[in-house]
N, C-alpha and C. Protein backbone atom coordinates (compact mmCIF):
# COMPACT_ATOMS: atom_id res chain seq x y z
N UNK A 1 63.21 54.67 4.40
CA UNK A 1 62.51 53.62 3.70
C UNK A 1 63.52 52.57 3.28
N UNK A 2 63.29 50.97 3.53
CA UNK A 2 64.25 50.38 3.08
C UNK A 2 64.33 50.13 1.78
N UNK A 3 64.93 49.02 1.50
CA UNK A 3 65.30 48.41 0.05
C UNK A 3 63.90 47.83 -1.03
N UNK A 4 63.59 47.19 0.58
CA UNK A 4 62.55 45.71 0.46
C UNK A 4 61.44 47.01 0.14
N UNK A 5 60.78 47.81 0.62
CA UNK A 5 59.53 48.64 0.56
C UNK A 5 59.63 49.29 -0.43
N UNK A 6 60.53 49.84 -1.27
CA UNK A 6 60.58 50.30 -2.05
C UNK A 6 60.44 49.36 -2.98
N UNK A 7 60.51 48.29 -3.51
CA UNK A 7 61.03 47.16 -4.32
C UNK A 7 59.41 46.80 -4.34
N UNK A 8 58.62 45.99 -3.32
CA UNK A 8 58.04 45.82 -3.22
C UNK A 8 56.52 46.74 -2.91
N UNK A 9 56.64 47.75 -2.46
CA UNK A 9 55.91 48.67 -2.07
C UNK A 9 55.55 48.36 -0.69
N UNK A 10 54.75 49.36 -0.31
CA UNK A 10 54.12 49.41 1.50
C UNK A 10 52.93 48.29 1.55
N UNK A 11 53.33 47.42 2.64
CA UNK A 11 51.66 46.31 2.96
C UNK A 11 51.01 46.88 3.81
N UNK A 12 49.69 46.69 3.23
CA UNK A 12 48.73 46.73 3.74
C UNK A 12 48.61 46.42 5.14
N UNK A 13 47.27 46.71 6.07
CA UNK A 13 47.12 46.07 7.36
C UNK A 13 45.50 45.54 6.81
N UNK A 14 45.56 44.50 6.42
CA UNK A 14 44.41 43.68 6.13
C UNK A 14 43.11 43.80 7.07
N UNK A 15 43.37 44.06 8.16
CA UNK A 15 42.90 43.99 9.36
C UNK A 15 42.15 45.34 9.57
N UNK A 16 42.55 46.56 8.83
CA UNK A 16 42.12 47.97 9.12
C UNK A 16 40.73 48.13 7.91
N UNK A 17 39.73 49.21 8.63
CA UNK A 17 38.94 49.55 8.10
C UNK A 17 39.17 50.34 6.68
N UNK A 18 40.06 51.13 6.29
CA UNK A 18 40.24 51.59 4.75
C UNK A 18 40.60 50.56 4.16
N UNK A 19 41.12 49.48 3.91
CA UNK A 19 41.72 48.27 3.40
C UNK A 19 40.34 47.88 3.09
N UNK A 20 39.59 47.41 4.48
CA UNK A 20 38.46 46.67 4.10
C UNK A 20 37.21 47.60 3.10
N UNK A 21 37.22 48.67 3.18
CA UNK A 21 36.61 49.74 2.85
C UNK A 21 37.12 50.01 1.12
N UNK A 22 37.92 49.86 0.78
CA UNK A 22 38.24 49.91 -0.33
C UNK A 22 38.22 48.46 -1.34
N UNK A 23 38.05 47.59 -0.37
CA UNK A 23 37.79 46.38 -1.43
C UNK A 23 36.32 46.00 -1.58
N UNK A 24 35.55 46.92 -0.66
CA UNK A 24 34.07 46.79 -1.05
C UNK A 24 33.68 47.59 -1.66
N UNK A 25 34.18 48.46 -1.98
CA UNK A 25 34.16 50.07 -2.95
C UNK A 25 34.50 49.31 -4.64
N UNK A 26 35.65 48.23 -4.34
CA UNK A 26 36.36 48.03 -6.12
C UNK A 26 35.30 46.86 -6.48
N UNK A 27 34.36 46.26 -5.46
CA UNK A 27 33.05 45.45 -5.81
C UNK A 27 31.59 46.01 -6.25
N UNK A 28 31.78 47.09 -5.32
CA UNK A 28 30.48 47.68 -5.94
C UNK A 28 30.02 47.83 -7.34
N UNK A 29 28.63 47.38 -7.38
CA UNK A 29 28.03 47.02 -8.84
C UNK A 29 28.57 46.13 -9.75
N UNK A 30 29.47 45.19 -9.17
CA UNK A 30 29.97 43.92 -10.25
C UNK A 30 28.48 43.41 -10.29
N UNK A 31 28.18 42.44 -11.30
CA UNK A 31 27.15 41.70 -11.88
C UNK A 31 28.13 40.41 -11.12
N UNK A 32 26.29 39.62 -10.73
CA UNK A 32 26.69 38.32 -10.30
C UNK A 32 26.44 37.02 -11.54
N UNK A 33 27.06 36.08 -11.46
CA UNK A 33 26.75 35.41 -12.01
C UNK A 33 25.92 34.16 -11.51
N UNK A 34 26.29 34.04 -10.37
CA UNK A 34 26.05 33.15 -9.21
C UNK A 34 26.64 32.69 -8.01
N UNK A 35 25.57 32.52 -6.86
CA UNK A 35 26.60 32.40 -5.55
C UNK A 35 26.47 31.11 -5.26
N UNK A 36 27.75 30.45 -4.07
CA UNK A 36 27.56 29.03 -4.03
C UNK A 36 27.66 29.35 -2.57
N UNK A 37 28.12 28.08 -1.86
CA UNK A 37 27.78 27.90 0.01
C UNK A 37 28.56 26.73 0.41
N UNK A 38 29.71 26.44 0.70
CA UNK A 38 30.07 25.18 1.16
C UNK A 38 29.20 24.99 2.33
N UNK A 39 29.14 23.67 1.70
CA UNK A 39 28.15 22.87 3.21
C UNK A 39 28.70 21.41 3.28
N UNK A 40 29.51 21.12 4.64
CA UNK A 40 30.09 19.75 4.25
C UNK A 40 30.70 19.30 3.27
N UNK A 41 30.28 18.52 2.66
CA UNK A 41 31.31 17.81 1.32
C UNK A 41 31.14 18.27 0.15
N UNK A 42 30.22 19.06 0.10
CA UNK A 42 29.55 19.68 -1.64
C UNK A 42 29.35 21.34 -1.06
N UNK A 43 29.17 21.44 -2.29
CA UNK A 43 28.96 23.34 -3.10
C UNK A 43 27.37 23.26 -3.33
N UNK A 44 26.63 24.08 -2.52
CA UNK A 44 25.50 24.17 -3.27
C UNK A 44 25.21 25.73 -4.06
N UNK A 45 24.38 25.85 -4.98
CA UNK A 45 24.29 26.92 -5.47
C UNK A 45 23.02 27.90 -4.79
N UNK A 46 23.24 28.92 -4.49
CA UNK A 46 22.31 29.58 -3.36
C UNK A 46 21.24 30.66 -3.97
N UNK A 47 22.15 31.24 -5.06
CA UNK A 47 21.73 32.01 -5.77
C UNK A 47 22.16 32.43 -7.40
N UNK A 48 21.41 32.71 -8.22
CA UNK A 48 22.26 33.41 -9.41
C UNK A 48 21.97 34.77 -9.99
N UNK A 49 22.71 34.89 -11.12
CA UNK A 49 22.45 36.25 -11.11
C UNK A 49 22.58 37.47 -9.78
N UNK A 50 22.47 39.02 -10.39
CA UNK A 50 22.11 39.74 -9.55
C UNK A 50 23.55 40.78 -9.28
N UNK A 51 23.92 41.69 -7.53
CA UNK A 51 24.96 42.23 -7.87
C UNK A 51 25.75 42.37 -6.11
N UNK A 52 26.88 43.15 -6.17
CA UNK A 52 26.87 43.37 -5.17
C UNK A 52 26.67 45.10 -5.02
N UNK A 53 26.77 45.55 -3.91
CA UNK A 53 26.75 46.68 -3.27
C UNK A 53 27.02 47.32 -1.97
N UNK A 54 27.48 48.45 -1.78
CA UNK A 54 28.07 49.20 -0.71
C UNK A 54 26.81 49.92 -0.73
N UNK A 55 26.41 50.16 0.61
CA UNK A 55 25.29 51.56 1.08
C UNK A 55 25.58 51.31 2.11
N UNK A 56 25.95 52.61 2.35
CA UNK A 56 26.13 53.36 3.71
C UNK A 56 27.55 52.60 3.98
N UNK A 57 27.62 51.60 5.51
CA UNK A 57 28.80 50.93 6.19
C UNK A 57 28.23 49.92 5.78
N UNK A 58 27.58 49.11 5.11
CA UNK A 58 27.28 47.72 4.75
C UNK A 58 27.97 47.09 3.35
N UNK A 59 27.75 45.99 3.19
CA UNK A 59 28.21 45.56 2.04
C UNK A 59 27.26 44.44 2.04
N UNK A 60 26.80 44.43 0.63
CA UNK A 60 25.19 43.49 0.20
C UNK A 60 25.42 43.20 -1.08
N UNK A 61 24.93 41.48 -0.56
CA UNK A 61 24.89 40.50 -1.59
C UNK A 61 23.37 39.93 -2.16
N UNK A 62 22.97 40.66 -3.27
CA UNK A 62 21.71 40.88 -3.79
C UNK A 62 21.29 39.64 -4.99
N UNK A 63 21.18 38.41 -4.88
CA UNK A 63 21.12 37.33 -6.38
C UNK A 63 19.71 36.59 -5.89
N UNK A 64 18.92 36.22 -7.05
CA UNK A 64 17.99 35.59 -6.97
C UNK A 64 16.90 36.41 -6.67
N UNK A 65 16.34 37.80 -6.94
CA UNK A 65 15.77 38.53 -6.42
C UNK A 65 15.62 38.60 -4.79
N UNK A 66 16.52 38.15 -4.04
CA UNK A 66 16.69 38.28 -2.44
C UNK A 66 18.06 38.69 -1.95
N UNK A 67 18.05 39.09 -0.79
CA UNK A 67 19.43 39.06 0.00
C UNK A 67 20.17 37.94 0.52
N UNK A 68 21.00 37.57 0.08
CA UNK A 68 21.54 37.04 0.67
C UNK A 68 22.43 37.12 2.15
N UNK A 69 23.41 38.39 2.05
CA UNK A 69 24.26 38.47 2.94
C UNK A 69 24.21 40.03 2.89
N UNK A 70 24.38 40.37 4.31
CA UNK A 70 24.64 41.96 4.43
C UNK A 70 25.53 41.61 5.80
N UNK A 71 26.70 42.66 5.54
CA UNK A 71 27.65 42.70 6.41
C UNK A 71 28.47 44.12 6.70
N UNK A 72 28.72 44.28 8.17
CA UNK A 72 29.24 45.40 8.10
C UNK A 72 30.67 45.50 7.46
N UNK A 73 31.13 46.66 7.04
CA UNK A 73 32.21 46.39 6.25
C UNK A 73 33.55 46.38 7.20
N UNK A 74 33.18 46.57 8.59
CA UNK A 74 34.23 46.81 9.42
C UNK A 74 34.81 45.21 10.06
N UNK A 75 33.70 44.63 9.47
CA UNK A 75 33.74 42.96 9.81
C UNK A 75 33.68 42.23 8.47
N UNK A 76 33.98 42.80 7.50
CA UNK A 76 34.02 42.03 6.07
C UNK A 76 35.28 41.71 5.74
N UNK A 77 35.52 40.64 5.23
CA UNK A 77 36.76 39.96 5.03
C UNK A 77 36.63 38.95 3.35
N UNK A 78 37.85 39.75 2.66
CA UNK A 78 37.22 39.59 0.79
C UNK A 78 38.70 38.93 0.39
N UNK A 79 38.30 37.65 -0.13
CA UNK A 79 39.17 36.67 -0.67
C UNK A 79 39.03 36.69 -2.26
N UNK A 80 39.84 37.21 -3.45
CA UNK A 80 39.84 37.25 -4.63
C UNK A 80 40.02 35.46 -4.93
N UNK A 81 39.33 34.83 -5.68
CA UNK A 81 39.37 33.81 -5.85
C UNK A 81 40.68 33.49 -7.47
N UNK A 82 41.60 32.50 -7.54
CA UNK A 82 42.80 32.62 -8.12
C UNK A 82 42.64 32.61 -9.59
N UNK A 83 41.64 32.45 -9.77
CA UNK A 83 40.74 32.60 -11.11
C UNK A 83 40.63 33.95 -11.25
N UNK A 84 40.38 34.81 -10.81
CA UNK A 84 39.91 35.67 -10.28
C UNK A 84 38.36 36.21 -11.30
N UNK A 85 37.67 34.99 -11.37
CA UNK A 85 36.54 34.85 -11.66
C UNK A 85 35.37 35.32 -10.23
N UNK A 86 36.52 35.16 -9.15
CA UNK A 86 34.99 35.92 -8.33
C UNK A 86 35.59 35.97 -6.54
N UNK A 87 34.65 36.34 -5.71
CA UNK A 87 35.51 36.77 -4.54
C UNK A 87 34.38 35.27 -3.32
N UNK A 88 35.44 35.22 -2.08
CA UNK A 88 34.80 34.64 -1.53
C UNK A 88 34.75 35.81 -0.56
N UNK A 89 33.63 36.05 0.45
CA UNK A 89 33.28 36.96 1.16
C UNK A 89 32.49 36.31 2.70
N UNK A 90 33.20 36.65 3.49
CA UNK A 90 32.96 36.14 5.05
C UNK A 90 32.64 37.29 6.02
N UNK A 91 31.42 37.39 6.80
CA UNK A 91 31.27 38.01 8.15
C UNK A 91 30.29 37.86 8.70
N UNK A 92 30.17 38.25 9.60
CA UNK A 92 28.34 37.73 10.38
C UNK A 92 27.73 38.60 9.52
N UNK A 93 26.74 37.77 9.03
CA UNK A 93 25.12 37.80 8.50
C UNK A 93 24.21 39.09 8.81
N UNK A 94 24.23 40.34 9.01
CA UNK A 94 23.06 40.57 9.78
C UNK A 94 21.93 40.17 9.39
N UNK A 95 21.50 39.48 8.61
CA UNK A 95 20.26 39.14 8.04
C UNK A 95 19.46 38.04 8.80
N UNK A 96 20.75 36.80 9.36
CA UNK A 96 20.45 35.52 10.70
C UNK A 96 21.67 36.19 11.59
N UNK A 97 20.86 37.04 12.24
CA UNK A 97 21.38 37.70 13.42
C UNK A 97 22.58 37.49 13.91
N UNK A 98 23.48 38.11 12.91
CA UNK A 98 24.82 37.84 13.36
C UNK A 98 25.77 36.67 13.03
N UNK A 99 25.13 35.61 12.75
CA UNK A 99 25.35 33.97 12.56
C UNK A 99 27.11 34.60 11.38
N UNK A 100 27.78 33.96 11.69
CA UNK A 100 28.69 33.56 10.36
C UNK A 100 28.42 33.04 9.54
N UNK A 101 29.27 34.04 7.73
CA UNK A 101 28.85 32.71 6.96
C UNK A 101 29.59 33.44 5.92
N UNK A 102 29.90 32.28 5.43
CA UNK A 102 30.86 32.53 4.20
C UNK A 102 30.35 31.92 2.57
N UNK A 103 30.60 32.87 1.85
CA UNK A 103 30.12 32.88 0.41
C UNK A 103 30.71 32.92 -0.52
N UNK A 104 30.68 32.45 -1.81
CA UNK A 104 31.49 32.54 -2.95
C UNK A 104 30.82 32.99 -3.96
N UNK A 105 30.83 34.04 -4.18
CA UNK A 105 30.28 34.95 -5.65
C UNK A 105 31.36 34.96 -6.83
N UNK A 106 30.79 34.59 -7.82
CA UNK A 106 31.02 34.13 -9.19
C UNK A 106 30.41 35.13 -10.19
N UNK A 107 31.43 36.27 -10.39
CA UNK A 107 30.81 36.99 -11.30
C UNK A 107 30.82 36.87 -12.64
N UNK A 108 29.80 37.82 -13.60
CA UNK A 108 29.96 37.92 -14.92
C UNK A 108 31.05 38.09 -15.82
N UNK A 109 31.36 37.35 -17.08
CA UNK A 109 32.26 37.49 -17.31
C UNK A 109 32.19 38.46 -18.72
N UNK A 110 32.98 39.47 -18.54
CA UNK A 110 33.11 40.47 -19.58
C UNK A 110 34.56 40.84 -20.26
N UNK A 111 34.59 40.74 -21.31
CA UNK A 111 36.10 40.87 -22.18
C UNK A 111 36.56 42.03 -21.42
N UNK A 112 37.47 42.83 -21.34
CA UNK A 112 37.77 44.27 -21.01
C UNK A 112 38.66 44.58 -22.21
């Protein structure tokens, strides 16, 4: 083991299914606050409220009493936003058959 790995610890392969599998596991049941959608030049708001969730190999984005996004988790790709007020979350849709689409969930905010 070198200097650097020890110092720093072992990286990840971003790219592998336990990686992706474990950052939809540390989401499960956050409370939403609200989701947004870049579209062109503006943010629209898509949904509020509501949560996320893992069942089964999926990962589901539940606000506004509807679905928004369900994605397999082997194709999910989770951006902590620098706030870290909330995650942006990208993969095909199965909901519009596959379509791409990328989302920004804005969760609740709770003291810890």
């Amino acid at each position: 083991m070198s200097f650097f790995s020890k110092l720093f610890g072992k990286s990840k392969k971003t790219t592998s299914y336990s990686y992706r599998l474990e950052q939809a596991r540390s989401l499960h049941g956050q409370p939403v606050k609200y989701v947004t959608e870049r579209r062109e030049d503006n943010e629209d708001v898509i949904g509020r409220g509501g949560a996320l969730a893992v069942h089964g190999d999926t990962f589901i984005v539940d606000s506004s009493g509807d679905r928004l996004f369900v994605c397999n988790i082997a194709e999910l790709e989770v951006a902590t936003l620098m706030s870290g007020d909330g995650v942006i979350v990208s993969g095909p849709n199965l909901l519009e058959d596959g379509k791409f689409r990328s989302i920004i969930v804005h969760f609740v905010y709770h003291r810890k």
